[in-house]
Protein backbone atom coordinates (compact mmCIF):
# COMPACT_ATOMS: atom_id res chain seq x y z
CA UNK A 1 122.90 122.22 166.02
CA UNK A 2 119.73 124.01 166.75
CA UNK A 3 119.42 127.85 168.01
CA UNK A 4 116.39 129.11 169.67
CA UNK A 5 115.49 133.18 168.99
CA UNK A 6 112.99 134.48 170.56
CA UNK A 7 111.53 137.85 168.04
CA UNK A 8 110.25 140.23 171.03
CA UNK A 9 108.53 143.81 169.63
CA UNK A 10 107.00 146.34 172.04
CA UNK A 11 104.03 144.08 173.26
CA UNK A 12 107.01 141.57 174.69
CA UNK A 13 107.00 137.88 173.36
CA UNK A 14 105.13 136.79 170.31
CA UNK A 15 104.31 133.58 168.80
CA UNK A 16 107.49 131.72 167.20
CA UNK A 17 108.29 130.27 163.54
CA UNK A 18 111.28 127.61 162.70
CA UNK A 19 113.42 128.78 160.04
CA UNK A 20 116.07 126.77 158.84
CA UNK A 21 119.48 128.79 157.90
CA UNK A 22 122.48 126.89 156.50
CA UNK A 23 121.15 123.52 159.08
CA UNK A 24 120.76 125.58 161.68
CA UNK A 25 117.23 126.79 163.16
CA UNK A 26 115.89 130.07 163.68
CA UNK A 27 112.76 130.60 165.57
CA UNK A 28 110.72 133.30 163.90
CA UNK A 29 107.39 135.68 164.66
CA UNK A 30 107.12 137.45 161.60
CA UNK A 31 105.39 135.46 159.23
CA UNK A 32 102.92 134.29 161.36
CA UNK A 33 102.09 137.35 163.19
CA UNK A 34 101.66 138.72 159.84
CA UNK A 35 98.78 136.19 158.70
CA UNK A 36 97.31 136.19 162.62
CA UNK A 37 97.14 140.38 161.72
CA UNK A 38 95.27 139.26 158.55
CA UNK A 39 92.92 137.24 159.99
CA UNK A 40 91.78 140.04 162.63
CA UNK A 41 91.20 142.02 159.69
CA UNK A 42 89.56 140.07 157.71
CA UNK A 43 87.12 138.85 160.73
CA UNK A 44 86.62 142.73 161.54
CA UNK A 45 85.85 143.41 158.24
CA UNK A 46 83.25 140.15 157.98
CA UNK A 47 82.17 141.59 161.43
CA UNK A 48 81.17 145.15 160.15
CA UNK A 49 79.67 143.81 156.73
CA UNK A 50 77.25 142.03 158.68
CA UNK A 51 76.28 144.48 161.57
CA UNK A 52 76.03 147.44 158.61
CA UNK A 53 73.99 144.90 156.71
CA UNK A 54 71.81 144.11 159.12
CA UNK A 55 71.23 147.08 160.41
CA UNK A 56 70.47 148.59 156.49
CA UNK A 57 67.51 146.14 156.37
CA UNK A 58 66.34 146.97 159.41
CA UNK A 59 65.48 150.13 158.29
CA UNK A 60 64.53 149.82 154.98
CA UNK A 61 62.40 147.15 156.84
CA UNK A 62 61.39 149.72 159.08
CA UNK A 63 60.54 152.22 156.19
CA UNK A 64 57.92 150.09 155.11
CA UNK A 65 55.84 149.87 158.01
CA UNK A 66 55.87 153.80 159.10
CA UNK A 67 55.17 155.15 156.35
CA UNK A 68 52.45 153.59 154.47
CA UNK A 69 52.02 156.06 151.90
CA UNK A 70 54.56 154.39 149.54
CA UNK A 71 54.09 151.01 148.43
CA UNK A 72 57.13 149.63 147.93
CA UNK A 73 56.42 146.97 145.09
CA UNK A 74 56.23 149.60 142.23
CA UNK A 75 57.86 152.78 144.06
CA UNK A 76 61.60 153.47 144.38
CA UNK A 77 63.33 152.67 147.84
CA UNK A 78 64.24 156.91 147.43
CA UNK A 79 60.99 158.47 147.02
CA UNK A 80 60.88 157.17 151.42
CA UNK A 81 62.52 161.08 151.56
CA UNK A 82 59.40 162.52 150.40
CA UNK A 83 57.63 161.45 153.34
CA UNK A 84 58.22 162.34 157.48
CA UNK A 85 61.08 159.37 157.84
CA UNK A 86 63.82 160.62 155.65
CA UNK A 87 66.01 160.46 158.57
CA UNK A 88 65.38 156.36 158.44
CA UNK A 89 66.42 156.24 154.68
CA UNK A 90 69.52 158.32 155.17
CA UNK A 91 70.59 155.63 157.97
CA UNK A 92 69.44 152.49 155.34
CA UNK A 93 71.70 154.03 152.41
CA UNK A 94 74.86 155.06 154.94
CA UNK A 95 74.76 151.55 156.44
CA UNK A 96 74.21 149.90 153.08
CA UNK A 97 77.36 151.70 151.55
CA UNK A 98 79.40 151.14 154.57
CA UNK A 99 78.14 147.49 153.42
CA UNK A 100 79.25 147.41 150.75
CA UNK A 101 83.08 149.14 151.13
CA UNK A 102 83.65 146.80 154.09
CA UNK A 103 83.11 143.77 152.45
CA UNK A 104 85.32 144.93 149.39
CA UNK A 105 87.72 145.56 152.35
CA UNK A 106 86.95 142.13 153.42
CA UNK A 107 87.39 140.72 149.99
CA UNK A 108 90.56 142.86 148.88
CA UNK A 109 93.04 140.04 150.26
CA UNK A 110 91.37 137.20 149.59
CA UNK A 111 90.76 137.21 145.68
CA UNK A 112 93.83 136.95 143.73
CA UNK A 113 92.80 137.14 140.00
CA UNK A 114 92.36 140.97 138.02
CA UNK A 115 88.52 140.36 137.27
CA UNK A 116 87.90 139.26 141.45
CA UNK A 117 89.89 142.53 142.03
CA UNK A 118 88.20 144.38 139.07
CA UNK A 119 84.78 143.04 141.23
CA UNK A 120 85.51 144.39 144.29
CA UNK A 121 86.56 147.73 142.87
CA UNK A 122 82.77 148.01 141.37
CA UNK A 123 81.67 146.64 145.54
CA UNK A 124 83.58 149.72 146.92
CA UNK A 125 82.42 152.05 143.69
CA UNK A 126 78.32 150.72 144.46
CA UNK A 127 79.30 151.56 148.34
CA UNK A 128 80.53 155.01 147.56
CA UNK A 129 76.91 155.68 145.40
CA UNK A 130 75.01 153.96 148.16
CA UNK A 131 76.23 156.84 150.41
CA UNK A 132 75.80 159.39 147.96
CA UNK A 133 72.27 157.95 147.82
CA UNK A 134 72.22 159.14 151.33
CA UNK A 135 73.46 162.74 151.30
CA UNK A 136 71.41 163.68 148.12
CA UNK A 137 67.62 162.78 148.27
CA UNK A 138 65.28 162.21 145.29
CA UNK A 139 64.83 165.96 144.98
CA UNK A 140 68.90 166.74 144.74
CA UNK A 141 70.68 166.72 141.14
CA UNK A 142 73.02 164.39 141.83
CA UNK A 143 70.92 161.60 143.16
CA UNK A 144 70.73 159.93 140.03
CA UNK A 145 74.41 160.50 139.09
CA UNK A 146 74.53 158.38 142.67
CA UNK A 147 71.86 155.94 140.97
CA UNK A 148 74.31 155.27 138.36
CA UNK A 149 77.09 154.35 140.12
CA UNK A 150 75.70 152.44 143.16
CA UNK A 151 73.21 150.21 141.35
CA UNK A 152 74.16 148.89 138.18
CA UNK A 153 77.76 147.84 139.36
CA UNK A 154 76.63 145.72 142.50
CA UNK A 155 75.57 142.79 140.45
CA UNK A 156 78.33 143.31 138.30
CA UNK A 157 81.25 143.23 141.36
CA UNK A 158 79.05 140.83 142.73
CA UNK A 159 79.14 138.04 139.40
CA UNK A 160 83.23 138.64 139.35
CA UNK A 161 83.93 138.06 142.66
CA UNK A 162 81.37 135.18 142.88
CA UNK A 163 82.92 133.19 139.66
CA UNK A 164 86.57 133.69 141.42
CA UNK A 165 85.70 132.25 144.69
CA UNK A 166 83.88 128.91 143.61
CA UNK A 167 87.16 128.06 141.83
CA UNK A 168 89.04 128.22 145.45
CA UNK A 169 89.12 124.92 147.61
CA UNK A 170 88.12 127.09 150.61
CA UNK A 171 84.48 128.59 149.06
CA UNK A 172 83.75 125.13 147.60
CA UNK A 173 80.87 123.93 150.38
CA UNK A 174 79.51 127.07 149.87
CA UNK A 175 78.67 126.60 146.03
CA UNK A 176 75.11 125.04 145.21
């Protein structure tokens, strides 16, 4: 004998799911609703890592060419806020945080061992010193207290997440 159940929420008829109880069958939304809700996420997420990355290279790409008075091969990216266009660096280091958390936001549900987690807790730690980078210039005490903690943990994060996802089937065309 087969039952048919339609799950309706506030939005009116959603998607349905068998589920077998005792031989009989269920039709279900819940479960698949829930991994449809994932997906959005995840693809928002992906969608905001690259528009904040792109748009964080764009100025630091930008930086380069207006103000001339800093070459960047043996200055730091920071000492931009010295010159006229600090305006352009504050943008490059709030994008490139923003970056940074949404991609650990990204990442969050899709690693499932401690050191892949442990890695995108240093992604969302280098995000929140990439925006520090952006309130407090060069000149400000606590720019290199926002050194520390956005820099050396990006490659870190970066290494841990990487090693996690080569081992799943899904990443496995995307290893070299």
């Amino acid at each position: 004998m087969e039952l048919l159940c339609l799950a309706i929420d506030n939005k009116g008829l959603n998607k349905k799911r068998q589920v077998r109880i005792k031989g009989m069958v269920f039709w279900s939304n819940s479960q698949k609703t829930q991994k449809n809700k994932n997906m959005k996420s995840i693809t928002l997420f992906a969608n905001g890592t690259i528009f904040f990355g792109v748009i964080s290279i764009l100025c630091l790409l930008a930086l380069h060419f207006v103000d001339t008075a800093f070459k960047p091969s043996f200055r730091m990216v920071s000492e931009y806020a010295l010159g006229n266009h600090k305006w352009l660096l504050t943008i490059f280091f709030f994008c490139w945080g923003l970056c940074s958390i949404s991609s650990g936001l990204m990442l969050w549900n899709v690693v499932t061992s401690a050191w892949a987690k442990f890695g995108v807790f240093l992604l969302f730690v280098t995000g929140i010193g990439a925006i520090m980078g952006g309130l407090f210039d060069i000149q400000h005490k606590l720019h290199g207290l926002a050194f520390g903690i956005g820099i050396p943990f990006l490659p870190i994060g970066s290494l841990l997440i990487s090693y996690h996802l080569i081992k799943k089937s899904g990443w496995q065309n995307h290893s070299t």
